[in-house]
C-alpha atoms as a PDB file:
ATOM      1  CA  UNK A   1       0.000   0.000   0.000  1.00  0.00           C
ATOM      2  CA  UNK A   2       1.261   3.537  -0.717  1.00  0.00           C
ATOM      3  CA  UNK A   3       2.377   5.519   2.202  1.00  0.00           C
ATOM      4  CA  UNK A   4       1.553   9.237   2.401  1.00  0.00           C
ATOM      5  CA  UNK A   5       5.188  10.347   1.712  1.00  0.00           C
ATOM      6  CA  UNK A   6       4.506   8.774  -1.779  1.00  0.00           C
ATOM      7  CA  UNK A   7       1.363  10.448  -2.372  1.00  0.00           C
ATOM      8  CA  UNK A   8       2.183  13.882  -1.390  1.00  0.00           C
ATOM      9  CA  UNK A   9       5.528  13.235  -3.976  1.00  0.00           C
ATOM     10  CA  UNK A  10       2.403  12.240  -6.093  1.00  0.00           C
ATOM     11  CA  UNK A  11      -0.110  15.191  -5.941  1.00  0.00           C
ATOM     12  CA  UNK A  12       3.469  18.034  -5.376  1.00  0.00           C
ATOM     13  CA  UNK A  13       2.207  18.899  -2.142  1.00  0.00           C
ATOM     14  CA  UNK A  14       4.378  18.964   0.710  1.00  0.00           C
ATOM     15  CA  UNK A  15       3.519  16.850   3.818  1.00  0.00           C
ATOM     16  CA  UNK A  16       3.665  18.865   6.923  1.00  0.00           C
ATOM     17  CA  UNK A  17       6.010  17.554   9.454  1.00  0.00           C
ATOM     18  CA  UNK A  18       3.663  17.832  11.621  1.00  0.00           C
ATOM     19  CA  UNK A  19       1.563  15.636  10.160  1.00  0.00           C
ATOM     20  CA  UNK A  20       4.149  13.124   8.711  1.00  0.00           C
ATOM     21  CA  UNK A  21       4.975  12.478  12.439  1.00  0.00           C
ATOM     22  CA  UNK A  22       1.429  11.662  13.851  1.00  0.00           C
ATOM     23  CA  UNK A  23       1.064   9.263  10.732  1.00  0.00           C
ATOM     24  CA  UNK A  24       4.432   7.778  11.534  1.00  0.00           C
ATOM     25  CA  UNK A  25       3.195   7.229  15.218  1.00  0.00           C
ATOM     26  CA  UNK A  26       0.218   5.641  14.702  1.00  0.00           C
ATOM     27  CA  UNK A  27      -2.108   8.716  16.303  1.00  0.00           C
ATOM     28  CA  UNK A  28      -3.932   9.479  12.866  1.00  0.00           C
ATOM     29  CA  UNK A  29      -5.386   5.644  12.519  1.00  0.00           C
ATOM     30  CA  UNK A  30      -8.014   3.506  14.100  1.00  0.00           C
ATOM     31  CA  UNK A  31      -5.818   0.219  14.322  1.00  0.00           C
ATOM     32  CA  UNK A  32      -5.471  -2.407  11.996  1.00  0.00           C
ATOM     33  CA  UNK A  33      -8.444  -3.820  13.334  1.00  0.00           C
ATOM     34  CA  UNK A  34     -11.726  -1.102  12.926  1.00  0.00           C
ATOM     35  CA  UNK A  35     -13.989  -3.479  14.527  1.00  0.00           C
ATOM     36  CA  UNK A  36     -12.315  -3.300  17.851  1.00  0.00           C
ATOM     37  CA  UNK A  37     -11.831   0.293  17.756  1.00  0.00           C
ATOM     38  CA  UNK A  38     -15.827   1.249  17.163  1.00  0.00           C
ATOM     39  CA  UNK A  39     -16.480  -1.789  19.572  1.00  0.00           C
ATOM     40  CA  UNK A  40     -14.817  -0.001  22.284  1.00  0.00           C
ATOM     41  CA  UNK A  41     -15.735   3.605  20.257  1.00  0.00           C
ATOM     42  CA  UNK A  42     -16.299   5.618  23.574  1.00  0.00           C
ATOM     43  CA  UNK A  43     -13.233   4.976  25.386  1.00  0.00           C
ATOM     44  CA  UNK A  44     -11.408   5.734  21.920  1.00  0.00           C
ATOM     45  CA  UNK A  45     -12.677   8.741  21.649  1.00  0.00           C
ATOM     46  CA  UNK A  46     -12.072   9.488  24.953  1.00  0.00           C
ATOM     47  CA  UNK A  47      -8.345   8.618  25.063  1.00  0.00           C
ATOM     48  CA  UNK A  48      -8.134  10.687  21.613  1.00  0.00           C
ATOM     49  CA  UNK A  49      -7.329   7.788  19.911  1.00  0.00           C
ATOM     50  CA  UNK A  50      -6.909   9.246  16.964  1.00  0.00           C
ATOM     51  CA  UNK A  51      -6.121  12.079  17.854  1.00  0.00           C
ATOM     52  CA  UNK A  52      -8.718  15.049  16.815  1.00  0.00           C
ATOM     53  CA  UNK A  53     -11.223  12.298  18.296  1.00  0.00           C
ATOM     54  CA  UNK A  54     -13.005  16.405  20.260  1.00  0.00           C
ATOM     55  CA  UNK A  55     -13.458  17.349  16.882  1.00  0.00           C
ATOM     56  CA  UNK A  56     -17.219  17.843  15.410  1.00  0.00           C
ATOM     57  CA  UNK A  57     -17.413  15.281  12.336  1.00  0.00           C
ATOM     58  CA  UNK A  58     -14.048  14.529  11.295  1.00  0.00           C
ATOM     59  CA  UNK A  59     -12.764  11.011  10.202  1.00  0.00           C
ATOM     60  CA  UNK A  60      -8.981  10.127   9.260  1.00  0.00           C
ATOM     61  CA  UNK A  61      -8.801   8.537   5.932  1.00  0.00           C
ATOM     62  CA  UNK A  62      -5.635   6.382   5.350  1.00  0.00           C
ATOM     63  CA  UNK A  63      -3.450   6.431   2.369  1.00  0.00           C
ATOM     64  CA  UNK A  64      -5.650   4.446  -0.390  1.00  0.00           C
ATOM     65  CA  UNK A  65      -8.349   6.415   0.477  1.00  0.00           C
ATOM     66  CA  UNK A  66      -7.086   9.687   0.226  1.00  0.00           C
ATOM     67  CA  UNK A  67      -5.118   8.817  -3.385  1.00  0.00           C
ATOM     68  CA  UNK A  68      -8.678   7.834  -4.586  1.00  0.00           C
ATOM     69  CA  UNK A  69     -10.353  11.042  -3.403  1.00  0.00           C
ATOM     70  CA  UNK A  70      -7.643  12.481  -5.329  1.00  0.00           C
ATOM     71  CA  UNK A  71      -7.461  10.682  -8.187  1.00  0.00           C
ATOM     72  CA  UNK A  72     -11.350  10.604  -8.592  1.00  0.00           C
ATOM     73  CA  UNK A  73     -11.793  13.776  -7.468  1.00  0.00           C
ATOM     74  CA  UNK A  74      -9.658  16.785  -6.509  1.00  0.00           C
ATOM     75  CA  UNK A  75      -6.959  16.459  -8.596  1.00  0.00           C
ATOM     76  CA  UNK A  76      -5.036  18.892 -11.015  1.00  0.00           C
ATOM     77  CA  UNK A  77      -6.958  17.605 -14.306  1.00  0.00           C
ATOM     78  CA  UNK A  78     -10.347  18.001 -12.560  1.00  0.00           C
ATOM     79  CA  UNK A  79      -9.636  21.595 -10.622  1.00  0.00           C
ATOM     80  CA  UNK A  80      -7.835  23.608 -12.609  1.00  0.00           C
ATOM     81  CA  UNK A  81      -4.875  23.043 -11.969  1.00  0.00           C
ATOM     82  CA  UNK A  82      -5.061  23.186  -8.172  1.00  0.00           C
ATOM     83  CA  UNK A  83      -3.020  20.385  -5.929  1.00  0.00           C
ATOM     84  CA  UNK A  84      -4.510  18.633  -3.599  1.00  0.00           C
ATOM     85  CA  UNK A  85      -3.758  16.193  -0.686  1.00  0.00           C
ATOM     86  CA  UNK A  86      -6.944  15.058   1.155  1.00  0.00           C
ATOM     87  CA  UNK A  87      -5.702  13.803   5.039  1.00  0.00           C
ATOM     88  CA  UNK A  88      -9.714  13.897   6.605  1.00  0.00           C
ATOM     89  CA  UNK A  89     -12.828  13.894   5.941  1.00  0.00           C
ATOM     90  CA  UNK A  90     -16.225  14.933   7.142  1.00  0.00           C
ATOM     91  CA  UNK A  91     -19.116  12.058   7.411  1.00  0.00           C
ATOM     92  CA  UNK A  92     -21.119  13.360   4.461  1.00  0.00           C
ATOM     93  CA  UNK A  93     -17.661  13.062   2.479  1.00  0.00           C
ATOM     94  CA  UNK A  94     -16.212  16.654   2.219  1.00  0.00           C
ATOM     95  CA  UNK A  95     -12.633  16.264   2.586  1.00  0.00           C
ATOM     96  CA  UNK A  96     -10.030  18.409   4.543  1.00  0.00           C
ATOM     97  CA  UNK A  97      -7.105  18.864   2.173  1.00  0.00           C
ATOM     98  CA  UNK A  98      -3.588  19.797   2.323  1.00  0.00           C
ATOM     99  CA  UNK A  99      -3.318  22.574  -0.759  1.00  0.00           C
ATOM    100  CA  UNK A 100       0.133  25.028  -1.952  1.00  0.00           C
ATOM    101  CA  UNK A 101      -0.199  28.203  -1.133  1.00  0.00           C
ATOM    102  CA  UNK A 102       1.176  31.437  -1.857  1.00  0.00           C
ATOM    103  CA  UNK A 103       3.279  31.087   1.802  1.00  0.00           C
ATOM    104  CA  UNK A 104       4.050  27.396   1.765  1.00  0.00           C
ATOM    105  CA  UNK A 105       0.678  24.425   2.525  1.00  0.00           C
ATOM    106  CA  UNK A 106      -2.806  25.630   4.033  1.00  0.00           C
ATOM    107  CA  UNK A 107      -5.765  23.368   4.841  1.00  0.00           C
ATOM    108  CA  UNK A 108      -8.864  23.777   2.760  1.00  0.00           C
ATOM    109  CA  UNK A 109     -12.292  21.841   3.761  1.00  0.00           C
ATOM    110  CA  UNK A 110     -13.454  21.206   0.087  1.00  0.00           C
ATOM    111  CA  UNK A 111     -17.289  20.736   0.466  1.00  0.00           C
ATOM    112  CA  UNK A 112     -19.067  17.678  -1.787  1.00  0.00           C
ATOM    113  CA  UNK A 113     -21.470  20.029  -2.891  1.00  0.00           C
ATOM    114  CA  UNK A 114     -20.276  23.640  -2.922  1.00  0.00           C
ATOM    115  CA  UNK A 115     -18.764  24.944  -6.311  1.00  0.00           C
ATOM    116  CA  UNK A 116     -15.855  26.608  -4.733  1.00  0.00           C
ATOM    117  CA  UNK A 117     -14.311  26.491  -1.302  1.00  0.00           C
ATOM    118  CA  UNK A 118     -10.970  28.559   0.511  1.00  0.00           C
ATOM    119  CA  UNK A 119      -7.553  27.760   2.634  1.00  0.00           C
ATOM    120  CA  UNK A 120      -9.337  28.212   5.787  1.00  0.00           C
ATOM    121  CA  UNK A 121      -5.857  27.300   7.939  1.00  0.00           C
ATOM    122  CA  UNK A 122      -2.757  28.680   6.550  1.00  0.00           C
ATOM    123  CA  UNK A 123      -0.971  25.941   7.714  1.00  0.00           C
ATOM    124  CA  UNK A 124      -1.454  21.897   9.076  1.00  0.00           C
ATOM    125  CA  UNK A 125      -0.649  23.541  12.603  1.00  0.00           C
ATOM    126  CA  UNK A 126      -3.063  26.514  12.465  1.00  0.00           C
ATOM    127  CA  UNK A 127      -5.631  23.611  11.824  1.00  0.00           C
ATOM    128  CA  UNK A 128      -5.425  21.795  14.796  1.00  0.00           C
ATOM    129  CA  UNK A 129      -4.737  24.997  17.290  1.00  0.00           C
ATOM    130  CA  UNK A 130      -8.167  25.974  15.901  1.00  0.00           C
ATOM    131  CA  UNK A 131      -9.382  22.424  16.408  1.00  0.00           C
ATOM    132  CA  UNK A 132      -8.593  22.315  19.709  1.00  0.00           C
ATOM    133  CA  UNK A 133      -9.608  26.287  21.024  1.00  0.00           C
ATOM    134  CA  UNK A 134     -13.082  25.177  19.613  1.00  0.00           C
ATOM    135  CA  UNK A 135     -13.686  21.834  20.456  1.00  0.00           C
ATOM    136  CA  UNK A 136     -12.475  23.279  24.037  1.00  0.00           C
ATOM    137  CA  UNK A 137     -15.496  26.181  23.593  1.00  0.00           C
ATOM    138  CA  UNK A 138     -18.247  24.346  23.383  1.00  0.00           C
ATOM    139  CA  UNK A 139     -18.261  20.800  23.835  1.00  0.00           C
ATOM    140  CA  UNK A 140     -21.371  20.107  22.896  1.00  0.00           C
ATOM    141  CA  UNK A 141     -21.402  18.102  20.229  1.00  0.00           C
ATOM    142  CA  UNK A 142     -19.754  15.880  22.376  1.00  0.00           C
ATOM    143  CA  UNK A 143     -22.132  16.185  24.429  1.00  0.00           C
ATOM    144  CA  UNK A 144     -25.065  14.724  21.668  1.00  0.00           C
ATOM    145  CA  UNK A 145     -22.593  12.053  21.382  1.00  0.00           C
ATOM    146  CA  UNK A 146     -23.570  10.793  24.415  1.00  0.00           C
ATOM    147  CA  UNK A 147     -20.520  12.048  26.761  1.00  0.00           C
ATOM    148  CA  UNK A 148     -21.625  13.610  29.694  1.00  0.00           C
ATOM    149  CA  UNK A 149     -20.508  17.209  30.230  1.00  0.00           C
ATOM    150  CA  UNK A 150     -17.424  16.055  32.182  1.00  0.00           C
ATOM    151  CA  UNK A 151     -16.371  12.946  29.703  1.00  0.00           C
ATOM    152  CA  UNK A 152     -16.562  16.081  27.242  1.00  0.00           C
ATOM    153  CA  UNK A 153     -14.049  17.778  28.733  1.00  0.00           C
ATOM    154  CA  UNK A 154     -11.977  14.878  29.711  1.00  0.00           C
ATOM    155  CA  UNK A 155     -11.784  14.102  25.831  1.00  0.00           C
ATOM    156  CA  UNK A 156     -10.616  17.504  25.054  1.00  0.00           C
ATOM    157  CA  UNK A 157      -7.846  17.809  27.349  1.00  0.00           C
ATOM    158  CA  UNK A 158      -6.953  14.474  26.279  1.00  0.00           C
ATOM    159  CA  UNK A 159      -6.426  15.659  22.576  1.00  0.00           C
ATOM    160  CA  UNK A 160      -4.510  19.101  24.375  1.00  0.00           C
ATOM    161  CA  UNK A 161      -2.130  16.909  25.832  1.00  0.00           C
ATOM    162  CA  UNK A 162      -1.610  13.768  23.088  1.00  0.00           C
ATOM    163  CA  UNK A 163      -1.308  16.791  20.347  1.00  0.00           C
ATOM    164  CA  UNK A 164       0.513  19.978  22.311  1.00  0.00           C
ATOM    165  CA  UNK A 165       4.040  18.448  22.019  1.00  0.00           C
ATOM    166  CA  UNK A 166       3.604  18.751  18.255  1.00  0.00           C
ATOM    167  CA  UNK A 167       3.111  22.368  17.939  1.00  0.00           C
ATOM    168  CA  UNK A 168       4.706  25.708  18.109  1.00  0.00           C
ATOM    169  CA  UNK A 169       5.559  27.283  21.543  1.00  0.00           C
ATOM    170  CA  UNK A 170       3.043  29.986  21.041  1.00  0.00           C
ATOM    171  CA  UNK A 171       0.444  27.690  20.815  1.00  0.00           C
ATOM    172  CA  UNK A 172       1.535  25.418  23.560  1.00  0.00           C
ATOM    173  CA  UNK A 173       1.169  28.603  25.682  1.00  0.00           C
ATOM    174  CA  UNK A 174      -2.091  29.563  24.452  1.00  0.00           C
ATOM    175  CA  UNK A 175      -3.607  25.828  25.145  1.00  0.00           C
ATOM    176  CA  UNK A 176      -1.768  25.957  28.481  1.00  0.00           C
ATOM    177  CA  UNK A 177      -3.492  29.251  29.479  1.00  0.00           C
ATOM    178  CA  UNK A 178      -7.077  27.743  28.047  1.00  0.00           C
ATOM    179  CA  UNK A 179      -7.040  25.033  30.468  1.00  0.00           C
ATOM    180  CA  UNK A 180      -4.963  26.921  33.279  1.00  0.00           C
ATOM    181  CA  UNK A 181      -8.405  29.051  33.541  1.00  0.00           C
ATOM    182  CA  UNK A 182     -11.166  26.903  32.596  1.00  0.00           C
ATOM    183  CA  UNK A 183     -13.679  25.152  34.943  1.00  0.00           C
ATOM    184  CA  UNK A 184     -13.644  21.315  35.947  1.00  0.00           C
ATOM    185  CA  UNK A 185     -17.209  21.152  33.538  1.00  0.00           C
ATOM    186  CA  UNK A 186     -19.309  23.054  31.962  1.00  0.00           C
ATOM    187  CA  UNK A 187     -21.790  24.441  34.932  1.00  0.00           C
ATOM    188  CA  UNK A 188     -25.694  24.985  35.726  1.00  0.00           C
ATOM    189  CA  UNK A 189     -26.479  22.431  32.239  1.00  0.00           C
ATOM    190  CA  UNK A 190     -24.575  24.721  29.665  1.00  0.00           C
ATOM    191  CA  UNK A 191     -22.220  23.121  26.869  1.00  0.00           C
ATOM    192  CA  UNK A 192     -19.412  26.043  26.975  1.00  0.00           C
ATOM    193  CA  UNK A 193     -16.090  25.266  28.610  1.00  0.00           C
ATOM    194  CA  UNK A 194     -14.063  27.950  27.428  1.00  0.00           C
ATOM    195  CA  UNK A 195     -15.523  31.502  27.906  1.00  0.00           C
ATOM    196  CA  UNK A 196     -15.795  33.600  24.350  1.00  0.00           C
ATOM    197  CA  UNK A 197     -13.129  36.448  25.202  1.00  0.00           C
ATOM    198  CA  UNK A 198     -10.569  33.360  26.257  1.00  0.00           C
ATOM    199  CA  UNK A 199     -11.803  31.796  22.945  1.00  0.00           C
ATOM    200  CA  UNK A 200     -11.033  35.408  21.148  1.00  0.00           C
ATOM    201  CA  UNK A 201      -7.597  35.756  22.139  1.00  0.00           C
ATOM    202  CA  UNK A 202      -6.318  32.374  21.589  1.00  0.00           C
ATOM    203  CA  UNK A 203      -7.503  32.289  18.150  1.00  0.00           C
ATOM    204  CA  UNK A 204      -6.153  35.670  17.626  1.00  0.00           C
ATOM    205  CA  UNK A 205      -2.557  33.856  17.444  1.00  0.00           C
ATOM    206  CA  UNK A 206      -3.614  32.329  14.258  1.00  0.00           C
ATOM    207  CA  UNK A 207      -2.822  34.606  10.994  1.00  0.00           C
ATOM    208  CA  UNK A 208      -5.801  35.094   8.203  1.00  0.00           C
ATOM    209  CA  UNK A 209      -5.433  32.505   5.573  1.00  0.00           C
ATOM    210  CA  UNK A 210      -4.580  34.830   2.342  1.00  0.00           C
ATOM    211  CA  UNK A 211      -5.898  33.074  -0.233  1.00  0.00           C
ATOM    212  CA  UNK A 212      -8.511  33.455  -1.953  1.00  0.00           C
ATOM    213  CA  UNK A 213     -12.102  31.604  -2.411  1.00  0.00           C
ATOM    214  CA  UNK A 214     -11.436  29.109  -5.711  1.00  0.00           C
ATOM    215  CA  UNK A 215     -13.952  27.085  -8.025  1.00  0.00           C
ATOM    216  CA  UNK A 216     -13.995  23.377  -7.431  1.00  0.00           C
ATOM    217  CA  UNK A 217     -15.741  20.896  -9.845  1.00  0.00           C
ATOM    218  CA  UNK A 218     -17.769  18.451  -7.733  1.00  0.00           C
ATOM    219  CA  UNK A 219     -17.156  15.057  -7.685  1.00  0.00           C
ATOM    220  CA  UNK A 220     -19.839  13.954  -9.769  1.00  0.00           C
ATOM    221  CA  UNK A 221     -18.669  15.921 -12.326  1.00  0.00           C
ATOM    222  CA  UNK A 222     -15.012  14.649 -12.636  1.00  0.00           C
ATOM    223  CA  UNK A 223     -14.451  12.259 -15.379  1.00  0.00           C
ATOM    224  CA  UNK A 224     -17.442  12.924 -17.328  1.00  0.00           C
ATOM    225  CA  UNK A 225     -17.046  14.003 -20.815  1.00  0.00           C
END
């Protein structure tokens, strides 16, 4: 099976280090067995096994799958001219992408059915800081999981601390500060962990992806003609 070194050669789109290192550990995967991971789904998630496991509807796609999405799909032929490198993808199959940019590789979310999408992250890094600030702001989602409102919070401190390590110093900071001055649980039945202003200032760190919004072909369309 191709590795993801040898599809980002592929597609010519770099592979973060920070991601090629949480592939290379095993912390992007759901074991060689999925049947034992979504047997035992909650205390997965919980453990942030993978990692991201706080994040509202996101689900790591391994190699194969992510050179099909590109092959089939968002690749240079189909999208003018455009590189892509899918890593993730949303249940209803949008895919988060690794794309060039004009100041080195952004994340885009490409939707299935939107005609054009943007680099929403300017970088694999800015992506998960702003995964993790708001997962930590309202856990809700979790929450409709079926987590109570402390499990919540247990499984985003547990993707804090399994994914800090990995990222800049400035961002290690900002998640220590987060969880330095947040409550135990969300309190009195609400869903919000970290306040708004707290929220505000951490994601101030993060710098404005540039680039503009581009077209995208959808899927259906690719190939025909």
């Amino acid at each position: 099976m191709a590795t993801f070194a040898e599809l980002a050669e592929d597609c010519g789109v770099a592979l973060p280090g920070m991601l090629a290192r949480l592939i290379d550990a095993g912390r992007t995967g759901y074991g060689e067995d999925s049947a034992a991971w979504r047997a035992d789904w909650k205390g997965n998630t919980l453990a942030a096994r993978p990692v991201l496991s706080c994040m509202d509807d996101l689900e790591w796609i391994d190699a194969q799958q992510a050179r099909e999405t590109a092959e089939e799909w968002l690749n240079p032929g189909y999208q003018h001219g455009r590189r892509f490198l899918p890593f993730a993808e949303s249940g209803a199959g949008d895919a988060y992408c690794l794309t060039p940019t004009a100041g080195g590789v952004g994340v885009a979310l490409v939707w299935h059915d939107s005609g054009d999408a943007r680099v929403d992250w300017p970088s694999f890094e800015a992506f998960v800081f702003d995964a993790l600030v708001r997962s930590a702001a309202d856990v809700g989602h979790l929450v409709e999981d079926g987590f109570t409102p402390a499990e919540a919070v247990a499984c985003v401190a547990a993707n804090i601390n399994a994914l800090k390590e990995y990222l800049p110093p400035a961002m290690q900071a900002e998640l220590d500060r987060l969880t330095a001055e947040a409550p135990p649980a969300p309190a009195g039945g609400s869903t919000v962990w970290i306040n708004e202003a707290s929220v505000d200032v951490a994601l101030a760190l993060l710098p404005a992806a540039e680039d503009a919004p581009f077209e995208v072909v959808p899927r259906w369309e690719c190939g025909e003609g």
